[in-house]
Protein backbone atom coordinates (compact mmCIF):
# COMPACT_ATOMS: atom_id res chain seq x y z
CA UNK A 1 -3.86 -13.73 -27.13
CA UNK A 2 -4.83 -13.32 -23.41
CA UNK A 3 -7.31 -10.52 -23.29
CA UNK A 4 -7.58 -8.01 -19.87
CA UNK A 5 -10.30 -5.57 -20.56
CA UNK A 6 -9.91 -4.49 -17.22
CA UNK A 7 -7.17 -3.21 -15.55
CA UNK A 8 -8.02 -1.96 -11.64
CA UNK A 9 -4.36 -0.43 -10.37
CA UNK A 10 -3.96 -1.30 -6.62
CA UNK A 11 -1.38 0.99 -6.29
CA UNK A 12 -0.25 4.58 -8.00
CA UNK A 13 0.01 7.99 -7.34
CA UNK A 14 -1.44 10.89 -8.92
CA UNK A 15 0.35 12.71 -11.87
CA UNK A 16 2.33 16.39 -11.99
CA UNK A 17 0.00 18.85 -13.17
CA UNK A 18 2.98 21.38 -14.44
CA UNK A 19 4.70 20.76 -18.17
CA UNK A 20 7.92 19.63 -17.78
CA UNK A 21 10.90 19.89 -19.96
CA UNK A 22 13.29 17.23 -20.91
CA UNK A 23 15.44 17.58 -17.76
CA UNK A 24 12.80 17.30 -15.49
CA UNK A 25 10.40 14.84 -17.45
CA UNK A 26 14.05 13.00 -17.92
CA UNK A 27 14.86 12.56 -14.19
CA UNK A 28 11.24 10.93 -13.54
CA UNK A 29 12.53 8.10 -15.82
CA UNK A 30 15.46 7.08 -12.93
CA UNK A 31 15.36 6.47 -9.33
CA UNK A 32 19.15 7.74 -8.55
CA UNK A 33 20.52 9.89 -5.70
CA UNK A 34 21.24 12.21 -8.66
CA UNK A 35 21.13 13.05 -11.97
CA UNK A 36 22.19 10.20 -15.04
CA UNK A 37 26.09 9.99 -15.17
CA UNK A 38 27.78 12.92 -17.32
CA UNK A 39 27.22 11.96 -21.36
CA UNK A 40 24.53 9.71 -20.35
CA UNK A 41 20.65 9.55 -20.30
CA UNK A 42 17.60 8.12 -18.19
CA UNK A 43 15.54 7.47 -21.15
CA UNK A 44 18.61 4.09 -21.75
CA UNK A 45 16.91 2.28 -19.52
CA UNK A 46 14.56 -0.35 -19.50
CA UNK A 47 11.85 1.87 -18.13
CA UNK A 48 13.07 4.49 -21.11
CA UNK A 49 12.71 1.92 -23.71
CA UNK A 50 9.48 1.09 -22.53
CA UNK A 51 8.05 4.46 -22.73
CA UNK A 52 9.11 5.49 -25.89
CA UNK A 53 8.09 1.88 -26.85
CA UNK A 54 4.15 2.30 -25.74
CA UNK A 55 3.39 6.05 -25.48
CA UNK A 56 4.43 7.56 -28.10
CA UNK A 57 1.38 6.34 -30.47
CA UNK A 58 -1.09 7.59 -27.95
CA UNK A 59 0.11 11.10 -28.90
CA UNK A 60 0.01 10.39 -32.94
CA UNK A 61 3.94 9.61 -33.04
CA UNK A 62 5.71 6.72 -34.03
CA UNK A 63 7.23 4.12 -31.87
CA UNK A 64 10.35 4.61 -30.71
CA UNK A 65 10.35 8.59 -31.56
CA UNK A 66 12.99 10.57 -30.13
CA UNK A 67 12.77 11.64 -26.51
CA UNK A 68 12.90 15.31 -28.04
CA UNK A 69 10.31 15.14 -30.88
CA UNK A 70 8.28 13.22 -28.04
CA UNK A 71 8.40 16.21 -25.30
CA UNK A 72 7.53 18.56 -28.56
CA UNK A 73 4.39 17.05 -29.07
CA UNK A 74 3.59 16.69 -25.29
CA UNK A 75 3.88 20.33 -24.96
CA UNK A 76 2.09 21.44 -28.01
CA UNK A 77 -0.65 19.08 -26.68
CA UNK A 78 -0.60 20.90 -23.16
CA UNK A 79 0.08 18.47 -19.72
CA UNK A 80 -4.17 18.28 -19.35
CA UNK A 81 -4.35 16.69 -22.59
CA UNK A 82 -1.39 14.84 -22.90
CA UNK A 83 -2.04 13.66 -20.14
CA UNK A 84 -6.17 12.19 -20.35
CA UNK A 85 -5.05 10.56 -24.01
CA UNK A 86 -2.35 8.53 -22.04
CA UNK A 87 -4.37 7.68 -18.61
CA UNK A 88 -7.32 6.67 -21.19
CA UNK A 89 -4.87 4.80 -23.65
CA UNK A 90 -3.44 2.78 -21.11
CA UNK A 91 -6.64 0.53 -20.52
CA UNK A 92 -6.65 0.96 -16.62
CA UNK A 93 -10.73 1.01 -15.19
CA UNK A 94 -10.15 1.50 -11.22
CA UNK A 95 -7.32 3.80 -10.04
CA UNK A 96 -6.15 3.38 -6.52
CA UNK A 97 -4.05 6.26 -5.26
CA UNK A 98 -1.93 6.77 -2.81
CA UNK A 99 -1.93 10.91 -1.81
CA UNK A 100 0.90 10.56 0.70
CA UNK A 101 3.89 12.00 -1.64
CA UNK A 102 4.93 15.94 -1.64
CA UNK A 103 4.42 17.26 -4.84
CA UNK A 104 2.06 18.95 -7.69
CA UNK A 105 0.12 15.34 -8.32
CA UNK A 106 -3.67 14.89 -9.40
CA UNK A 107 -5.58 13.03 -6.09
CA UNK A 108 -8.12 10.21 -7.42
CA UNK A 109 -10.71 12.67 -8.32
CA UNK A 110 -8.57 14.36 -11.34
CA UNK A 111 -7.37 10.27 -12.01
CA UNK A 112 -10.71 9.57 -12.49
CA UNK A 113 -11.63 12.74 -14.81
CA UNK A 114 -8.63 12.17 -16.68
CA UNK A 115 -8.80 8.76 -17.22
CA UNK A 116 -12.02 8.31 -17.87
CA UNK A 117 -11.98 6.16 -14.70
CA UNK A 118 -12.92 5.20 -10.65
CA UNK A 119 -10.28 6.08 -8.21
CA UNK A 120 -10.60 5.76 -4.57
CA UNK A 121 -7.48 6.65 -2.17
CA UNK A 122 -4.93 5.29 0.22
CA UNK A 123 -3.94 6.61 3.04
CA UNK A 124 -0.32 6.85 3.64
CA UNK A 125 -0.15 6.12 7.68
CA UNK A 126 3.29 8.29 7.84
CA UNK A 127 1.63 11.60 6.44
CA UNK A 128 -1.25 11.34 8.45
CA UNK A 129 0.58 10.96 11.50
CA UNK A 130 2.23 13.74 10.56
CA UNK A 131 -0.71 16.15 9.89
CA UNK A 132 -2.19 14.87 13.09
CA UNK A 133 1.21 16.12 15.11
CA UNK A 134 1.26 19.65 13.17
CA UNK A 135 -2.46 20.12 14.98
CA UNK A 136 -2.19 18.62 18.43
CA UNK A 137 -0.68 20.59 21.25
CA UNK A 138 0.11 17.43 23.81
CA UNK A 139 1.07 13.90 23.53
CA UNK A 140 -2.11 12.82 24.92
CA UNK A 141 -3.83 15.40 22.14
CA UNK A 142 -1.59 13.71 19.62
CA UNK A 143 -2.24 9.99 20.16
CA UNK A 144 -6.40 10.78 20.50
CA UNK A 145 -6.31 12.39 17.94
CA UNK A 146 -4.65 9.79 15.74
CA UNK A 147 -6.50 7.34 16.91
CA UNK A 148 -9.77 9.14 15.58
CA UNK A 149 -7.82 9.74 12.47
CA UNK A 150 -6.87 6.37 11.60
CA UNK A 151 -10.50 5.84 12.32
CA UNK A 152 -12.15 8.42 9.80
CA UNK A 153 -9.17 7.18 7.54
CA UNK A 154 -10.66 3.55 7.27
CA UNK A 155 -14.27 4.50 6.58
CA UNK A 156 -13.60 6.46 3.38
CA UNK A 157 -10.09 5.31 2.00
CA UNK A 158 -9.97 1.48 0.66
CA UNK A 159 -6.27 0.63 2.19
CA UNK A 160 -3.54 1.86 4.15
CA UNK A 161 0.06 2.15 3.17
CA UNK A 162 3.35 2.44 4.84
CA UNK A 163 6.91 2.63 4.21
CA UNK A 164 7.52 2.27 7.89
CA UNK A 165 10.31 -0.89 6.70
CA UNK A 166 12.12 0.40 3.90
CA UNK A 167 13.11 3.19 5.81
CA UNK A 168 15.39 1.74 8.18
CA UNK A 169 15.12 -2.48 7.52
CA UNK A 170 12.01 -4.74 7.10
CA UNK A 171 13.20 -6.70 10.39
CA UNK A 172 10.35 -5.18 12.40
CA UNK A 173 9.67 -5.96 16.39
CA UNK A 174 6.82 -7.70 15.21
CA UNK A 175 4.88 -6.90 18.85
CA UNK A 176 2.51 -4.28 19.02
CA UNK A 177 3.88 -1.47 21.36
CA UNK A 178 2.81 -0.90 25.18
CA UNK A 179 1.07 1.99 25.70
CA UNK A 180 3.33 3.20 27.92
CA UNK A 181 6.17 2.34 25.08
CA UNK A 182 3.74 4.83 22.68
CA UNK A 183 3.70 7.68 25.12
CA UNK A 184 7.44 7.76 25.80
CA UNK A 185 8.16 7.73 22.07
CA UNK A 186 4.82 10.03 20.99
CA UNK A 187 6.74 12.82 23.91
CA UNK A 188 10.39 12.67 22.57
CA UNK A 189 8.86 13.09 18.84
CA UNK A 190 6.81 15.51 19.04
CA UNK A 191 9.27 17.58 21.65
CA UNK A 192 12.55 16.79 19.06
CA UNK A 193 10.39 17.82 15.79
CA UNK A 194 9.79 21.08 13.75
CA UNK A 195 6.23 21.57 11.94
CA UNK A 196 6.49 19.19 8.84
CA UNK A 197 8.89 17.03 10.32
CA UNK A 198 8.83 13.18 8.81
CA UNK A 199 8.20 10.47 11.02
CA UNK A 200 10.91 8.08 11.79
CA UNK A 201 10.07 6.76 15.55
CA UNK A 202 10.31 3.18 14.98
CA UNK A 203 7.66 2.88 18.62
CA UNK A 204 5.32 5.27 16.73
CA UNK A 205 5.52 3.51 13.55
CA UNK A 206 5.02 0.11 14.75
CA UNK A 207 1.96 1.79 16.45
CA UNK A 208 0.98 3.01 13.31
CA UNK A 209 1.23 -0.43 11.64
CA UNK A 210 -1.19 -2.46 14.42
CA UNK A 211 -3.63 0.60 14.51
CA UNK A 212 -3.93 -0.30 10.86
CA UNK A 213 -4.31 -3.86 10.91
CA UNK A 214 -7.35 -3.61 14.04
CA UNK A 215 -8.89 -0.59 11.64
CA UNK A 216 -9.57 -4.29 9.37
CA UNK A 217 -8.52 -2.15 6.29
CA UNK A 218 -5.65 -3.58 3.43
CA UNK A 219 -2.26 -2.44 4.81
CA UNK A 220 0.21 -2.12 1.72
CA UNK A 221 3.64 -2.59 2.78
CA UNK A 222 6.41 -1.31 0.62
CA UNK A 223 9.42 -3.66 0.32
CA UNK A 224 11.89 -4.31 -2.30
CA UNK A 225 13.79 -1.42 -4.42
CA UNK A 226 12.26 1.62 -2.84
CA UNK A 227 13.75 5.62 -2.49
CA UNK A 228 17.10 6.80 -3.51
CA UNK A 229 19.45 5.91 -0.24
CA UNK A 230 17.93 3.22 1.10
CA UNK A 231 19.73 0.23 1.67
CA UNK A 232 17.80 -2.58 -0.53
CA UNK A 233 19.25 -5.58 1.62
CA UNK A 234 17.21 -4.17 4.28
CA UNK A 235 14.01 -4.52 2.54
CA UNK A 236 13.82 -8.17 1.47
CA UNK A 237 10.09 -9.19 2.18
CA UNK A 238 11.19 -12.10 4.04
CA UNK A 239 12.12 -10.01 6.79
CA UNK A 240 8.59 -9.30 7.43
CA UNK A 241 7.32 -12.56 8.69
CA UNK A 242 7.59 -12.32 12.55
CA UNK A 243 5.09 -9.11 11.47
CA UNK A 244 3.14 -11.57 8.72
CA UNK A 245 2.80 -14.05 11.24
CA UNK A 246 1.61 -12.35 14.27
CA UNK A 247 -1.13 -10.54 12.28
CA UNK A 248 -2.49 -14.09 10.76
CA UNK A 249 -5.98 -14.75 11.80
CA UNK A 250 -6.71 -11.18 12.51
CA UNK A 251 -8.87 -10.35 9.79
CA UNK A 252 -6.74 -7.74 7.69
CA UNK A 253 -4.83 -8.72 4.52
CA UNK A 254 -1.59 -7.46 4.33
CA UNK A 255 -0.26 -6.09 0.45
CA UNK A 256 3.56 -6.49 -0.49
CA UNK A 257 4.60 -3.62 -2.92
CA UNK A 258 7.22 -4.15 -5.32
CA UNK A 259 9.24 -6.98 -4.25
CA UNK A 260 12.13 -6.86 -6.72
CA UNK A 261 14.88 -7.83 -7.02
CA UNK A 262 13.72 -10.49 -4.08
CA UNK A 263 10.06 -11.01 -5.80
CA UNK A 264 10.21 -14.95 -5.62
CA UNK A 265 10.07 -14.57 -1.41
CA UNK A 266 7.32 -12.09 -1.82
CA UNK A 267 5.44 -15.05 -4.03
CA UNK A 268 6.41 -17.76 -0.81
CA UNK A 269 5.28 -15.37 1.77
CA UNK A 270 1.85 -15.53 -0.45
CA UNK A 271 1.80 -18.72 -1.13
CA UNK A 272 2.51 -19.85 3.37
CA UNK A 273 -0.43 -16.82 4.66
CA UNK A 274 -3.99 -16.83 3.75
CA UNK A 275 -3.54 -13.27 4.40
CA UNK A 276 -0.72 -12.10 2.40
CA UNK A 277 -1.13 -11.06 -1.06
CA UNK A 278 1.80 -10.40 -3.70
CA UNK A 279 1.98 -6.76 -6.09
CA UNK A 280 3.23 -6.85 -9.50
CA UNK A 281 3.93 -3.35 -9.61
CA UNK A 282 7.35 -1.59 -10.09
CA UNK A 283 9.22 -4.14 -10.61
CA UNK A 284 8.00 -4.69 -14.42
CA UNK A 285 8.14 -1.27 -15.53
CA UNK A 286 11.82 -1.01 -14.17
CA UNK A 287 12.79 -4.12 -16.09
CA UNK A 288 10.91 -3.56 -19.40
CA UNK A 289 11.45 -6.05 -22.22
CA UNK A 290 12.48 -8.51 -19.36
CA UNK A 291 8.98 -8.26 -17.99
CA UNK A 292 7.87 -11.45 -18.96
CA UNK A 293 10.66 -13.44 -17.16
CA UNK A 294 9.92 -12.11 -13.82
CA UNK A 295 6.25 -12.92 -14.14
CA UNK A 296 6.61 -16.31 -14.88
CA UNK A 297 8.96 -16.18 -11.51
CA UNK A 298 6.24 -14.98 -9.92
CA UNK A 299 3.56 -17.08 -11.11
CA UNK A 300 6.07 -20.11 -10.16
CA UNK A 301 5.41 -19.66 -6.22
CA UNK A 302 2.21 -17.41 -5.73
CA UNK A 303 -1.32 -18.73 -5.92
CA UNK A 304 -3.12 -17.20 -8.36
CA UNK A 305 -5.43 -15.90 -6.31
CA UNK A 306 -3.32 -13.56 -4.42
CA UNK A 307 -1.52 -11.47 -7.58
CA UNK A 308 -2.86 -8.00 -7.89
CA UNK A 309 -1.85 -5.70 -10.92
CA UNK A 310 -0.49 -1.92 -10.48
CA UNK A 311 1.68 0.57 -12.58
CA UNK A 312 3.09 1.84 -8.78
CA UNK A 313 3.13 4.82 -11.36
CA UNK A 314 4.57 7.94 -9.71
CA UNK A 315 4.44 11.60 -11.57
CA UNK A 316 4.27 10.68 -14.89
CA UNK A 317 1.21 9.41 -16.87
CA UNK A 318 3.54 7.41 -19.11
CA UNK A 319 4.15 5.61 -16.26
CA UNK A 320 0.46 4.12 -16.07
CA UNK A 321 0.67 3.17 -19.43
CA UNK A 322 3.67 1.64 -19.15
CA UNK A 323 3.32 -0.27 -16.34
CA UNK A 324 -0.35 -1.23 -17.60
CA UNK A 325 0.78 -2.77 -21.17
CA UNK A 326 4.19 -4.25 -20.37
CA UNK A 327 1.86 -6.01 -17.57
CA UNK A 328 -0.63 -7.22 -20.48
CA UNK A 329 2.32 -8.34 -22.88
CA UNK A 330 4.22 -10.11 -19.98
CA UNK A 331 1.30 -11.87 -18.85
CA UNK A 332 -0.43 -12.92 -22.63
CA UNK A 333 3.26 -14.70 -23.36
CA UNK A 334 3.45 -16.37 -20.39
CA UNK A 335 -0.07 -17.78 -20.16
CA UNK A 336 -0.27 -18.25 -23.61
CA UNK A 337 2.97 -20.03 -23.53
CA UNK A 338 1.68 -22.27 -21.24
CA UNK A 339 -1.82 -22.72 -23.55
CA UNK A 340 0.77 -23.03 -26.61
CA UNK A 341 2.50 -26.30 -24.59
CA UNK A 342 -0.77 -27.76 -23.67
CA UNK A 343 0.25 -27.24 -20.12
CA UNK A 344 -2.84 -24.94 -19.85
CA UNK A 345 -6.44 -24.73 -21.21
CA UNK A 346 -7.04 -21.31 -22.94
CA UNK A 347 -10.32 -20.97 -20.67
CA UNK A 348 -7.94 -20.99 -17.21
CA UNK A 349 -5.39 -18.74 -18.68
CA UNK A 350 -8.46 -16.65 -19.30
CA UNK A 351 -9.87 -16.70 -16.35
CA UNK A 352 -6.25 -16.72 -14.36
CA UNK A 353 -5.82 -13.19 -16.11
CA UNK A 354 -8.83 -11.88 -15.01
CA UNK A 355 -8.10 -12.62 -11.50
CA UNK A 356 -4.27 -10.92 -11.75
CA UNK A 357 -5.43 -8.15 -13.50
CA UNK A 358 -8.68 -6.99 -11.62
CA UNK A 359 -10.57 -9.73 -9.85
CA UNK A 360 -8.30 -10.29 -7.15
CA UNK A 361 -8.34 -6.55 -6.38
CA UNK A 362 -12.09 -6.01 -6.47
CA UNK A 363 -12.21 -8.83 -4.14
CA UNK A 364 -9.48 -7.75 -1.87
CA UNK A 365 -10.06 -3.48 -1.71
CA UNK A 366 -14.10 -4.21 -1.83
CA UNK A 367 -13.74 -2.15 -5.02
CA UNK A 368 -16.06 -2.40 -8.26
């Protein structure tokens, strides 16, 4: 057995703080346009498996309890309870959390409460871009003002994120705008855009992006299978190194979230830049069982050095746990595969684990 005493999550969100019925808890399971197919269910699914697989126990059930007799017991345990057994049962020490989605979710101090844990926060760049536009009157208010924002953002959060690629293709103009470029786009935005209005200025974005990188913080860069109407061929990580390499030597490491189903060119693009570091995140607790597979993909490209554990956990705390032990049973077959064949020593599978699971992280986010 490979043993990870300590998990530190790069990247999650907070959890819903409202109970949820089985409709509702049901449609956190998928990642559709729209509900499951009529006479069919979220929780058949890999990720459905996998949570009535690990969670159930940490709520006095069975494994493998029906969904319904499962949501009973949440319930009669209320969402604040439910909801520190599983953050606590799911082994995770350091919570990083990214605040940038709408919703009813716990920030990093509830996390922490909950889980009897440390949680420090990202900073989504798109949200506070937005925020900074609701409050500034003029495009050279707006751009000051972000400016100072990005500032404060990087001497109090540990890393910026963005899903500035997934939204319309990873192929980004891997220059950093003119400012003359910035004002033209900052004027049409903020002129075409009602209060609340999401940012998709590709100019402003990109502006976003190298305002992040000279700020010297992490920038986490979502890639891979992402939101419900995206087009995934669009967001293969290897469209991101004209960006990769024009910010090598710069000083800020860049974080690829997610990856799958095109993990194995996240791992290269790890493997070419000192700077580039690969997340395990989503990807295992969408494919469950097969979690162990895709590791050892992984693991077949990327130094070892430059893996970082997270749930990517989003709403649910099941999530967390989920994405925390399938990450711990993937890894402890691999490794100890490789131990069992003599291909390995048990004392660098050890000490490989260590790194993946919090290490590399502590190192990386300064976290710890």
């Amino acid at each position: 057995m490979i043993e990870t005493p300590s998990l530190v999550d790069q990247y999650c969100h907070g959890v819903l703080r409202t109970e949820l019925g089985l409709g509702t808890f049901e449609a956190q399971l998928g990642r559709g346009e729209g509900p499951p197919a009529a006479g069919t269910t979220f929780f058949d699914t890999q990720t459905g498996f996998a949570v009535r697989r690990w969670c159930p126990p940490l709520l006095g059930l069975e494994p493998h309890c029906d969904p319904a007799r499962y949501l009973a017991r949440r319930r009669e345990l209320g969402v604040l309870e439910a909801g520190r057994r599983l953050l606590r049962g799911s082994g995770i020490t350091t919570y990083l959390v990214d605040t940038g989605l709408p919703g009813d979710l716990s920030g990093p101090r509830e996390m922490a409460a909950a889980g009897n844990a440390e949680a420090h926060e990202i900073i989504r760049l798109e949200l506070l871009a937005e925020q900074v536009a609701d409050t500034s009157g003029s495009v050279a208010s707006f751009l000051a003002n972000l400016a100072e924002s990005v500032h404060a953002a990087a001497a109090h959060a540990v890393a910026f994120t963005s899903v500035a690629g997934v939204r319309d293709g990873l192929a980004l103009a891997p220059e950093p705008p003119g400012p003359g470029e910035v004002r033209g786009a900052a004027g049409r935005w903020l002129a075409g855009r009602r209060a609340g209005g999401t940012l998709t200025d590709q100019v402003l974005l990109r502006h976003l992006l190298w305002m992040a990188v000279a700020s010297g913080r992490p920038l986490q860069l979502h890639a891979g299978l992402a939101e419900p109407g995206l087009r995934v061929d669009r967001t293969d990580p290897a469209l991101l190194t004209d960006f990769v390499r024009a910010t090598a030597g710069l000083g800020t490491d860049l974080v690829l979230l997610h990856g799958y189903p095109y993990h194995r060119h996240t791992a290269h693009l790890a493997a070419v830049f000192p700077h580039v570091y690969a997340d395990l995140g989503a990807a295992l607790v969408r494919i469950g069982a097969r979690a162990a597979t895709v590791l050892a993909e992984i693991l077949e490209l990327a130094p070892f050095g430059k893996l970082l554990f997270s749930s990517g956990a989003h709403a649910l705390a099941e999530l967390h746990v989920v994405g925390a032990r399938l990450f711990r049973e993937a890894l402890s077959r691999v490794l100890g595969g490789w131990v069992a064949d003599g291909a390995w020593s048990l004392a660098d599978a050890q000490r490989v684990a260590g790194l993946i699971a919090a290490g590399n992280a502590r190192r990386v986010y300064g976290v710890g």
